[in-house]
N, C-alpha and C. Protein backbone atom coordinates (compact mmCIF):
# COMPACT_ATOMS: atom_id res chain seq x y z
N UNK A 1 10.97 1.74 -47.08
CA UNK A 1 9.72 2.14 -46.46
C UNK A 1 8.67 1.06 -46.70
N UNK A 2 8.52 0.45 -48.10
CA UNK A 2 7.85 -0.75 -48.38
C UNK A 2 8.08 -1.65 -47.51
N UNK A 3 8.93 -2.42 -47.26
CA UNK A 3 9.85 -3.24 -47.21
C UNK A 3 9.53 -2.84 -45.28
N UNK A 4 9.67 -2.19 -44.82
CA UNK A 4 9.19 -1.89 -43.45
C UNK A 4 8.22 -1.97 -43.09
N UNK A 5 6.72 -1.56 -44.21
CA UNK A 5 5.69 -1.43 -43.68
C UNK A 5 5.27 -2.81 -43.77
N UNK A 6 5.62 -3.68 -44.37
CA UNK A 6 5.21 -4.94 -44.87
C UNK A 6 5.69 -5.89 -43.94
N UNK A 7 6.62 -6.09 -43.47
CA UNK A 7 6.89 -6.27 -42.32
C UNK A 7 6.63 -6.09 -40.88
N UNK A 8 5.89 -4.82 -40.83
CA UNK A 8 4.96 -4.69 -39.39
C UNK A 8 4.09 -4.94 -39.65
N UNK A 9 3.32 -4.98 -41.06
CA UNK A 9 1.57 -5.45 -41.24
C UNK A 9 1.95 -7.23 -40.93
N UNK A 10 2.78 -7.89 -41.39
CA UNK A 10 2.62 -9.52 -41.14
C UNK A 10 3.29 -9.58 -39.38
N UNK A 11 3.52 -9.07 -39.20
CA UNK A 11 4.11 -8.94 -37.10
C UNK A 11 3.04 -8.85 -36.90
N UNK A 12 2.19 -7.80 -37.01
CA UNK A 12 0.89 -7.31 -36.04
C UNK A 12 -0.26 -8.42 -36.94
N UNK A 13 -0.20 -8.92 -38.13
CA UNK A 13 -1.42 -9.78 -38.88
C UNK A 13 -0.84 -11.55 -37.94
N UNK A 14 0.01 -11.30 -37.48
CA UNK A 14 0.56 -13.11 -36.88
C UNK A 14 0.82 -12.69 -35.58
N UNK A 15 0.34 -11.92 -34.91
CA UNK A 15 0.44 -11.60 -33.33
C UNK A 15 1.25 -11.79 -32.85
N UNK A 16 2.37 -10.69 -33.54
CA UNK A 16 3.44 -9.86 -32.66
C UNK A 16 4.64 -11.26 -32.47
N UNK A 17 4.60 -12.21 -33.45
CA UNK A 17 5.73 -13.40 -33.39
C UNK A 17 6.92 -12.85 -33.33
N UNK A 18 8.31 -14.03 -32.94
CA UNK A 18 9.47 -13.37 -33.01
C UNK A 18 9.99 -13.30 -34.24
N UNK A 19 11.54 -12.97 -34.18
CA UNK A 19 12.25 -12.27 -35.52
C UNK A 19 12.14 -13.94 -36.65
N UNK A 20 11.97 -15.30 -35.80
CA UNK A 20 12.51 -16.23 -36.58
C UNK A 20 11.16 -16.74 -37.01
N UNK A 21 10.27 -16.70 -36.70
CA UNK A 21 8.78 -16.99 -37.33
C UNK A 21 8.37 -15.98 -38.22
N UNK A 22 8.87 -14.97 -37.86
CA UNK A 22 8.65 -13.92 -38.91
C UNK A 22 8.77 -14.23 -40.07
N UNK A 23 10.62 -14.28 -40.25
CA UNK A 23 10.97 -14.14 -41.51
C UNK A 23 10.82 -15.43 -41.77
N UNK A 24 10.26 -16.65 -41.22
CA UNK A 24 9.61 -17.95 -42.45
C UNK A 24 8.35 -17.62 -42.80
N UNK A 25 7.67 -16.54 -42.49
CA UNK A 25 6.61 -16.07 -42.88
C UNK A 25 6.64 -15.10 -44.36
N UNK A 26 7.66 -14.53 -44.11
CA UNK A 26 7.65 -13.60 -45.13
C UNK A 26 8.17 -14.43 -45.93
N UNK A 27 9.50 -15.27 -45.77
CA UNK A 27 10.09 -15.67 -46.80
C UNK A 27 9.00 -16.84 -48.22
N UNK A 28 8.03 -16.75 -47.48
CA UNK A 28 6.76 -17.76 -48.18
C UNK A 28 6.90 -17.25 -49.38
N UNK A 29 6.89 -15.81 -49.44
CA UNK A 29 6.32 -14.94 -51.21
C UNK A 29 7.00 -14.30 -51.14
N UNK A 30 8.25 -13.04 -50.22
CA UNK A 30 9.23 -12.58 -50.48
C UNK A 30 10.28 -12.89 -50.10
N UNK A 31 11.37 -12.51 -50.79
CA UNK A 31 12.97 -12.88 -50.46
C UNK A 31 13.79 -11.16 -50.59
N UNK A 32 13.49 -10.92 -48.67
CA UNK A 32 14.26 -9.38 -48.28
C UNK A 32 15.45 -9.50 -47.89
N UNK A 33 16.04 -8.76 -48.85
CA UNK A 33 17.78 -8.31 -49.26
C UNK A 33 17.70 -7.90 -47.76
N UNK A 34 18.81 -8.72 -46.84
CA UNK A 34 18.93 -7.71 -45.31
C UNK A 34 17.86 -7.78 -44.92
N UNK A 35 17.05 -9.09 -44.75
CA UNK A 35 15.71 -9.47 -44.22
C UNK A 35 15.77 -9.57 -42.26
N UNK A 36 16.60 -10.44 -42.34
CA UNK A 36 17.05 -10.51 -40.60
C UNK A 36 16.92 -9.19 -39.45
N UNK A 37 17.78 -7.85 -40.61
CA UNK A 37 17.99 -6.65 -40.38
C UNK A 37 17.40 -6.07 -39.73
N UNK A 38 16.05 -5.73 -41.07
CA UNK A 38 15.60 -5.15 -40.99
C UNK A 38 13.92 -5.52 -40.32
N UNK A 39 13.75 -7.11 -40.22
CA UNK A 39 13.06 -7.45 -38.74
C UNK A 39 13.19 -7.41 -37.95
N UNK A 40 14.53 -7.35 -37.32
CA UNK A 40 14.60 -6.74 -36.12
C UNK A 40 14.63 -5.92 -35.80
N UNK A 41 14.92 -4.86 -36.54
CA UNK A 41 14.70 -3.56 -36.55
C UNK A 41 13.28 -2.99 -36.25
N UNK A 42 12.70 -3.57 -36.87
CA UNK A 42 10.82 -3.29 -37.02
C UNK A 42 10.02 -3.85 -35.77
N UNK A 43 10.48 -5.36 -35.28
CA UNK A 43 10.07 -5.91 -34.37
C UNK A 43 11.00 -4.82 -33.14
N UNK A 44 12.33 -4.21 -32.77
CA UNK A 44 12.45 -3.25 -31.95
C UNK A 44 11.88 -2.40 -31.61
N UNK A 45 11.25 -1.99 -32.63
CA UNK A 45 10.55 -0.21 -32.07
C UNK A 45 8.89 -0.97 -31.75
N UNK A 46 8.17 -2.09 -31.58
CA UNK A 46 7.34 -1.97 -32.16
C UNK A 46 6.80 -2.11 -29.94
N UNK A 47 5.66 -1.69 -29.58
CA UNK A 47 5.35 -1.35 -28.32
C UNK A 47 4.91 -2.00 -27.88
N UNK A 48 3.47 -3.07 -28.48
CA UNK A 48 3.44 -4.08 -27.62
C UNK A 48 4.05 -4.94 -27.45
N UNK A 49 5.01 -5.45 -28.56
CA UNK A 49 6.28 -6.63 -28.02
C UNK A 49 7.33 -5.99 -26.82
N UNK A 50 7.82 -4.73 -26.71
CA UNK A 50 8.15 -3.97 -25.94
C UNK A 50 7.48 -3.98 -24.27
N UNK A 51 6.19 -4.36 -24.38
CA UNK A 51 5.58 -4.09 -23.10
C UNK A 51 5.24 -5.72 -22.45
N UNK A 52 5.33 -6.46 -23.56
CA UNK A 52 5.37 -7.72 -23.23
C UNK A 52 6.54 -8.35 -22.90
N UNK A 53 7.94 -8.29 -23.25
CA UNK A 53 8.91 -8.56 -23.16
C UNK A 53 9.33 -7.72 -21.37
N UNK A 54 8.76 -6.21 -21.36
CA UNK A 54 9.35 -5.78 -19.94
C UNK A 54 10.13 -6.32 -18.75
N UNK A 55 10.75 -6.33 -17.92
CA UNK A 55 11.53 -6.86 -16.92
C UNK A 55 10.56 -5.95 -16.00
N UNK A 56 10.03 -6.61 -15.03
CA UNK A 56 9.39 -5.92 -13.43
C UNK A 56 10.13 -5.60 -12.70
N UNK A 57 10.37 -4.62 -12.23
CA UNK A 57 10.84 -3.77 -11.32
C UNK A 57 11.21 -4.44 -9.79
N UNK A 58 12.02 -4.33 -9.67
CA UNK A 58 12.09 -5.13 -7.72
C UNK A 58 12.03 -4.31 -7.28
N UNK A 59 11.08 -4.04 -6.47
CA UNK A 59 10.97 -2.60 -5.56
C UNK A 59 12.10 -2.97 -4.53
N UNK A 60 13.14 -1.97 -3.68
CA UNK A 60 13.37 -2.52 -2.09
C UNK A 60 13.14 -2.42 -1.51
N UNK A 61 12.38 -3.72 -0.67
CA UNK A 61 11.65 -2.98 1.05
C UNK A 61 12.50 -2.19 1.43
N UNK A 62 11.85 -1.14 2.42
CA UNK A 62 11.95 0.04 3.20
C UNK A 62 12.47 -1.34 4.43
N UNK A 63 13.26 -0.47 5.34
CA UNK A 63 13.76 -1.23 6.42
C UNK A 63 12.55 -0.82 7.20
N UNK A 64 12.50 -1.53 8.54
CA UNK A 64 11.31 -1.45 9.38
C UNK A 64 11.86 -0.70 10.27
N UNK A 65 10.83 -0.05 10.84
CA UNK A 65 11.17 0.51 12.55
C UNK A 65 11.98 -0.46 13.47
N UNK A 66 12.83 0.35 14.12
CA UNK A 66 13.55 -0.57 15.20
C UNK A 66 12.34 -1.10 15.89
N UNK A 67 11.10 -0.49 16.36
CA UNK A 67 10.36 -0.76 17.40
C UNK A 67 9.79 -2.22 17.15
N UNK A 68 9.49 -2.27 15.81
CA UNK A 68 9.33 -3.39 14.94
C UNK A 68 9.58 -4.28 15.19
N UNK A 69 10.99 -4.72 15.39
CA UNK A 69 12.01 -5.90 15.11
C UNK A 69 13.05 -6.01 16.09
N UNK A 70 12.78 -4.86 17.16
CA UNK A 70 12.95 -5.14 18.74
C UNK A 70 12.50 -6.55 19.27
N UNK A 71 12.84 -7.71 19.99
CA UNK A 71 12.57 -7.91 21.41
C UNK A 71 11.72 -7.17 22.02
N UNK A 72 9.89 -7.93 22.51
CA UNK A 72 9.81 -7.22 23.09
C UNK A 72 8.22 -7.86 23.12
N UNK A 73 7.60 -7.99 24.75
CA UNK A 73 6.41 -8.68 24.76
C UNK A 73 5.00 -7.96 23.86
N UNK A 74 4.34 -9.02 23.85
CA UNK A 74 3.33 -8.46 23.24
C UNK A 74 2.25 -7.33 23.84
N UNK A 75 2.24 -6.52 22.86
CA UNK A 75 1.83 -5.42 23.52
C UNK A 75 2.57 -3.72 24.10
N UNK A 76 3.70 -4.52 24.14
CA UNK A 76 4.41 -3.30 24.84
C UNK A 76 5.00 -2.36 23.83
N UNK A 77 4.95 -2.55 22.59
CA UNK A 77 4.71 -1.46 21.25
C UNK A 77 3.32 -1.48 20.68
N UNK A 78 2.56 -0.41 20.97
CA UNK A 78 0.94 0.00 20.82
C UNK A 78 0.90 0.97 19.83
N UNK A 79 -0.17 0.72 18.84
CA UNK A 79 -0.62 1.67 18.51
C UNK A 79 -1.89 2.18 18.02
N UNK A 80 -2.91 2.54 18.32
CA UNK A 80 -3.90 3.13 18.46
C UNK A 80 -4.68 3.99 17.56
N UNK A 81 -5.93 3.61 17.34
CA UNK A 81 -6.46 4.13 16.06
C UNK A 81 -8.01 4.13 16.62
N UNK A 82 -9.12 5.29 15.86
CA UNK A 82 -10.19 4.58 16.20
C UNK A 82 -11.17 4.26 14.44
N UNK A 83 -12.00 3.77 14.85
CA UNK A 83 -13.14 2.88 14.05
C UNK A 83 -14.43 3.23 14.13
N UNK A 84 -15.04 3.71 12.90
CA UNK A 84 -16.46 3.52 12.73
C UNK A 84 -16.72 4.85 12.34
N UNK A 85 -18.00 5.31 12.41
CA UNK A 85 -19.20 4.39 13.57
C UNK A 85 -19.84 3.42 13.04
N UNK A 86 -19.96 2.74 14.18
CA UNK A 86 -20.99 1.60 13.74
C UNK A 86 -21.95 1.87 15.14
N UNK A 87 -23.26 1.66 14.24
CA UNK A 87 -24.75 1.69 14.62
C UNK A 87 -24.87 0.54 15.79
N UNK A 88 -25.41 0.88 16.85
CA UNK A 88 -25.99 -0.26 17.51
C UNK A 88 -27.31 -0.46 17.25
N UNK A 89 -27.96 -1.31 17.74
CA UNK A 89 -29.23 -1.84 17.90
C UNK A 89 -30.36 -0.67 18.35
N UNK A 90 -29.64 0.01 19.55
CA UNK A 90 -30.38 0.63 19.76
C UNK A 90 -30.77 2.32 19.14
N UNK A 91 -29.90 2.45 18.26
CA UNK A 91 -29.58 3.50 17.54
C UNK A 91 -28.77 4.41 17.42
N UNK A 92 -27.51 4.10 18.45
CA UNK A 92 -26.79 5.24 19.07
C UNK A 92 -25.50 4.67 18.09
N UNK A 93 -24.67 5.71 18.07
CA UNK A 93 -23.36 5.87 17.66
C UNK A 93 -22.46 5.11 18.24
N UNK A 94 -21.60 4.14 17.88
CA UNK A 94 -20.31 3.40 19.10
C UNK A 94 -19.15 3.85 18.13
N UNK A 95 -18.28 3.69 18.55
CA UNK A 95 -16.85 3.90 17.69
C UNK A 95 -15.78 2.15 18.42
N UNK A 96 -14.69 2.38 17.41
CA UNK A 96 -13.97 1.23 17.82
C UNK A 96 -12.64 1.50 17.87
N UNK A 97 -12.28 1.74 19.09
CA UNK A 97 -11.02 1.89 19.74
C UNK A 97 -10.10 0.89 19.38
N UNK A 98 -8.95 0.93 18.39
CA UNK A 98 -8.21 -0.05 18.07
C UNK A 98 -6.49 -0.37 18.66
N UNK A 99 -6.35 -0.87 19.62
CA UNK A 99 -4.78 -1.31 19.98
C UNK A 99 -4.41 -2.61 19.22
N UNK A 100 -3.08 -1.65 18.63
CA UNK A 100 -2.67 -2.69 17.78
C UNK A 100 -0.72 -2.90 18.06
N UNK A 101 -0.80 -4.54 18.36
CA UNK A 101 0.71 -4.45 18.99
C UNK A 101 1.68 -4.60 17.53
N UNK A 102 2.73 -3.48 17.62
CA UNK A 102 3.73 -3.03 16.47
C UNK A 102 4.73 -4.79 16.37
N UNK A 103 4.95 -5.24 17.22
CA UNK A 103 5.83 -6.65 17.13
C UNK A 103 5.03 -8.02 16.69
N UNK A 104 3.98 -8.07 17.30
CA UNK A 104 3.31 -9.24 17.18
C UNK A 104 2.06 -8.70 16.11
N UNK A 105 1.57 -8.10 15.79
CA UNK A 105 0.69 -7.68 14.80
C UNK A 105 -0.63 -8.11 15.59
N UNK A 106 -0.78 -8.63 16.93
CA UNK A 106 -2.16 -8.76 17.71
C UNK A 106 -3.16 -7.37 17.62
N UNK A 107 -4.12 -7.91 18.11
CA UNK A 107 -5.08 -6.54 18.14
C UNK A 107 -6.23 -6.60 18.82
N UNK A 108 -6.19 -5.84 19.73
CA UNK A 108 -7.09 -5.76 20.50
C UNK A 108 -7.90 -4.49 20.56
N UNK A 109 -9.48 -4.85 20.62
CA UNK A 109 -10.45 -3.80 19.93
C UNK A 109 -11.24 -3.15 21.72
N UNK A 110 -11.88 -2.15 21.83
CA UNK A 110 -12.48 -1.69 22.52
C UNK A 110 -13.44 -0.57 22.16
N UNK A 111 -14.80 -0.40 22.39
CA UNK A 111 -16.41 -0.18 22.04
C UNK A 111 -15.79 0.96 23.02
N UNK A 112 -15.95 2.21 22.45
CA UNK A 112 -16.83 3.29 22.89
C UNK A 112 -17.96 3.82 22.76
N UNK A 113 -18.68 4.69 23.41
CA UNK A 113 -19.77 4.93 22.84
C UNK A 113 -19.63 6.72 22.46
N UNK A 114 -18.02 7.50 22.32
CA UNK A 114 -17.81 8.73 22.47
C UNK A 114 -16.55 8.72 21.88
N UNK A 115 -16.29 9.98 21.13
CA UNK A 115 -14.53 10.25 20.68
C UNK A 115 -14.07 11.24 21.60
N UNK A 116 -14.96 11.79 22.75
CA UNK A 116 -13.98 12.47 23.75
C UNK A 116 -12.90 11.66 24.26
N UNK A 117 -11.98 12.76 24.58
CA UNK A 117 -10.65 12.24 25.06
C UNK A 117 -10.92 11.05 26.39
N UNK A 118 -12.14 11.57 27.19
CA UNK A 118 -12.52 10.84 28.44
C UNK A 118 -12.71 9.19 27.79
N UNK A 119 -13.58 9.10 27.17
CA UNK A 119 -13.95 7.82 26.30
C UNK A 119 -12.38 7.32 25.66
N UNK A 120 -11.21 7.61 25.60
CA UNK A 120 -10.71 7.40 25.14
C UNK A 120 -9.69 6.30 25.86
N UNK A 121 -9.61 8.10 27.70
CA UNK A 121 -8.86 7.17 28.72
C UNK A 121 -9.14 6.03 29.07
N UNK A 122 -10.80 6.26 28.90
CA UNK A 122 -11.72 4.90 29.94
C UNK A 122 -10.82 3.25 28.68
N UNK A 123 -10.90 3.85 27.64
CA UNK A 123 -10.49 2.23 26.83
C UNK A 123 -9.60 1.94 26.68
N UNK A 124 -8.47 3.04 27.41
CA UNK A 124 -7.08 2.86 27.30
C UNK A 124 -6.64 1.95 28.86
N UNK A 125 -7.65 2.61 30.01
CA UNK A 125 -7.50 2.10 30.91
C UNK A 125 -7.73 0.86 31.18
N UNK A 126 -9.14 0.62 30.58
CA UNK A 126 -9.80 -1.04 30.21
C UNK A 126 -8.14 -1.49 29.67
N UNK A 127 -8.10 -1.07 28.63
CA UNK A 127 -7.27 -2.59 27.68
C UNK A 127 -5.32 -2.12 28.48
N UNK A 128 -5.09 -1.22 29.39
CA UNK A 128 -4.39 -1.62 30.08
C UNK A 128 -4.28 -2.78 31.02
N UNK A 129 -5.77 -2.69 31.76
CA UNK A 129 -6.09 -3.92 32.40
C UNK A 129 -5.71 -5.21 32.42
N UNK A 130 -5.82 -5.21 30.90
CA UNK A 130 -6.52 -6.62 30.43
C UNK A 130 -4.50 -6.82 29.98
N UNK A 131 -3.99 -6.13 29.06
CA UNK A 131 -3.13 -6.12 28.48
C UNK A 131 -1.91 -6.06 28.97
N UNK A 132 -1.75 -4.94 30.04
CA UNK A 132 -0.47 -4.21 30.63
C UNK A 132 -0.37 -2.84 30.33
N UNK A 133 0.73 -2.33 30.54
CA UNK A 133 1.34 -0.88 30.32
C UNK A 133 1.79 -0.91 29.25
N UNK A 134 1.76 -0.19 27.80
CA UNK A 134 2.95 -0.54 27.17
C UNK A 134 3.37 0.57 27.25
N UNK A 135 4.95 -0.32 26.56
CA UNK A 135 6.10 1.07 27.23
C UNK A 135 6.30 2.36 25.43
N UNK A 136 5.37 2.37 24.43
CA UNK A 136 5.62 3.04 23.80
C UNK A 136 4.32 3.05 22.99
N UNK A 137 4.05 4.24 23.21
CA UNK A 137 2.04 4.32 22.28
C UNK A 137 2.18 5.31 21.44
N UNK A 138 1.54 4.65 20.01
CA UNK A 138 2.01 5.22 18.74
C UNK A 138 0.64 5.61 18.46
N UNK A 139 0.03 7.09 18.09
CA UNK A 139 -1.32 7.70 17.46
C UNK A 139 -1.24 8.69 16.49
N UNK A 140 -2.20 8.77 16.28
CA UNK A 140 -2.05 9.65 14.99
C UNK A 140 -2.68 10.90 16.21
N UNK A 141 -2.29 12.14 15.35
CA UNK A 141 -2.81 13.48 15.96
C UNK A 141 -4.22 13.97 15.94
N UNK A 142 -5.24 12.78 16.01
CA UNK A 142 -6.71 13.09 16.48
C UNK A 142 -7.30 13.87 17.50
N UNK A 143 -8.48 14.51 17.10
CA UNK A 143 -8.41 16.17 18.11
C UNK A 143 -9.05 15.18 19.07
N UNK A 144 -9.44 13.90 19.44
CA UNK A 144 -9.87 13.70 20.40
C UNK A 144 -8.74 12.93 21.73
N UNK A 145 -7.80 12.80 21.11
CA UNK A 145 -6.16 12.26 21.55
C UNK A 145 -5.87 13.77 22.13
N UNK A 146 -5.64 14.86 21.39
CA UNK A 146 -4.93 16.40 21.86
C UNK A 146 -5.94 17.39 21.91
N UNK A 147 -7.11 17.19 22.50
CA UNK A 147 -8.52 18.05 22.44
C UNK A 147 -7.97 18.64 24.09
N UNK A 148 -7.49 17.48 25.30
CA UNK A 148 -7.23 17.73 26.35
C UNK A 148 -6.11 19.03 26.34
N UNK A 149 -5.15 18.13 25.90
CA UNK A 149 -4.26 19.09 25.50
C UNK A 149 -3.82 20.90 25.20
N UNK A 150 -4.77 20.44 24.03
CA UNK A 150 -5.08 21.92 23.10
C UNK A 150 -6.14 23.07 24.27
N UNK A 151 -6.98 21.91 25.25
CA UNK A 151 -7.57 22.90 25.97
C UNK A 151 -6.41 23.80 27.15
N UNK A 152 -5.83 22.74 27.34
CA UNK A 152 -5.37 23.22 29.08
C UNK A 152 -3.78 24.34 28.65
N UNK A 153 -3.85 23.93 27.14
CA UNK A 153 -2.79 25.16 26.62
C UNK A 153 -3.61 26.57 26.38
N UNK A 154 -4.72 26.27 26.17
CA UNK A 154 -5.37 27.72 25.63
C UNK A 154 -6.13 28.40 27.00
N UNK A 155 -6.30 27.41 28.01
CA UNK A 155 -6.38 27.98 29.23
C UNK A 155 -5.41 28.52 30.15
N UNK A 156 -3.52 28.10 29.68
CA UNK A 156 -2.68 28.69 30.25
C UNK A 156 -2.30 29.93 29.37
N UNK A 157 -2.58 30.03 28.27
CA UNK A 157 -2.51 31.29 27.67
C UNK A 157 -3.50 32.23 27.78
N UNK A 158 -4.61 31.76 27.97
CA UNK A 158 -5.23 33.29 28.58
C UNK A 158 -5.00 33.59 29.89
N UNK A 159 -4.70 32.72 31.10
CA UNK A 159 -4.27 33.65 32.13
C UNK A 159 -2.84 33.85 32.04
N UNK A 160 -2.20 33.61 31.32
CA UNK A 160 -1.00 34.47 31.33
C UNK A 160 -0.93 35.47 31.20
């Protein structure tokens, strides 16, 4: 127990050295029967040499979406987000309509001044324009994306 504790007080008093600096340390004024031993023993359990010594973890990438790593022009994997608000000049509310192509990582932005679904078509229609059709549009479930939606279902359920 001596003989242990005396040995982690000169590890932690010489900052956490290895087993072979150790024991020329100790061996200065003592000579421990099974000295090697029982430094390594002491230097094993001890936590910050433990946390310093660690091996890092290799995470494995996740494979990507096929849509990803498809063939396939820019643009024609979309996906859609919006932004803000940001303040104009004149004081009003704008939002920022974001198309973002899944292959090429491009991005193309469009200014609304509304999160109705209408404001939504109008910037979908714009940056069709400009962009093309794409053949696969990725969104999250925003009530202003399924507001249309959610209405013209709750209008076929009440006249049913």
């Amino acid at each position: 127990v001596i003989v242990k504790a005396l040995i982690l007080y000169q590890h932690k008093k010489h900052c956490h050295v290895g087993v072979q600096i150790l024991m020329s340390i100790l061996r200065e004024n003592y000579w421990i029967v099974g000295g090697r031993r029982s430094t390594r023993a002491v230097i094993s359990k001890c936590i910050v040499c433990k946390r310093q010594k660690a091996k890092k973890q290799e995470a494995i990438p996740a494979t990507l979406p096929v849509d990803r790593i498809r063939d396939a022009c820019v643009f024609e994997v979309t996906g859609t987000d919006f932004a803000g608000p940001i303040y104009l000049k004149s004081g009003e509310k704008a939002w920022i309509c974001i198309f973002t192509c899944a292959v090429f990582r491009a991005v193309h932005m469009e200014v609304v001044t509304s999160l109705s679904t209408e404001a939504f078509l109008q910037a979908l229609r714009r940056f069709i324009a400009r962009r093309g059709r794409p053949s696969i549009l990725y969104s999250d479930n925003a009530t202003n994306y399924v507001w249309h939606l959610q209405r013209s279902t709750a209008d076929k359920l009440e006249n049913y």
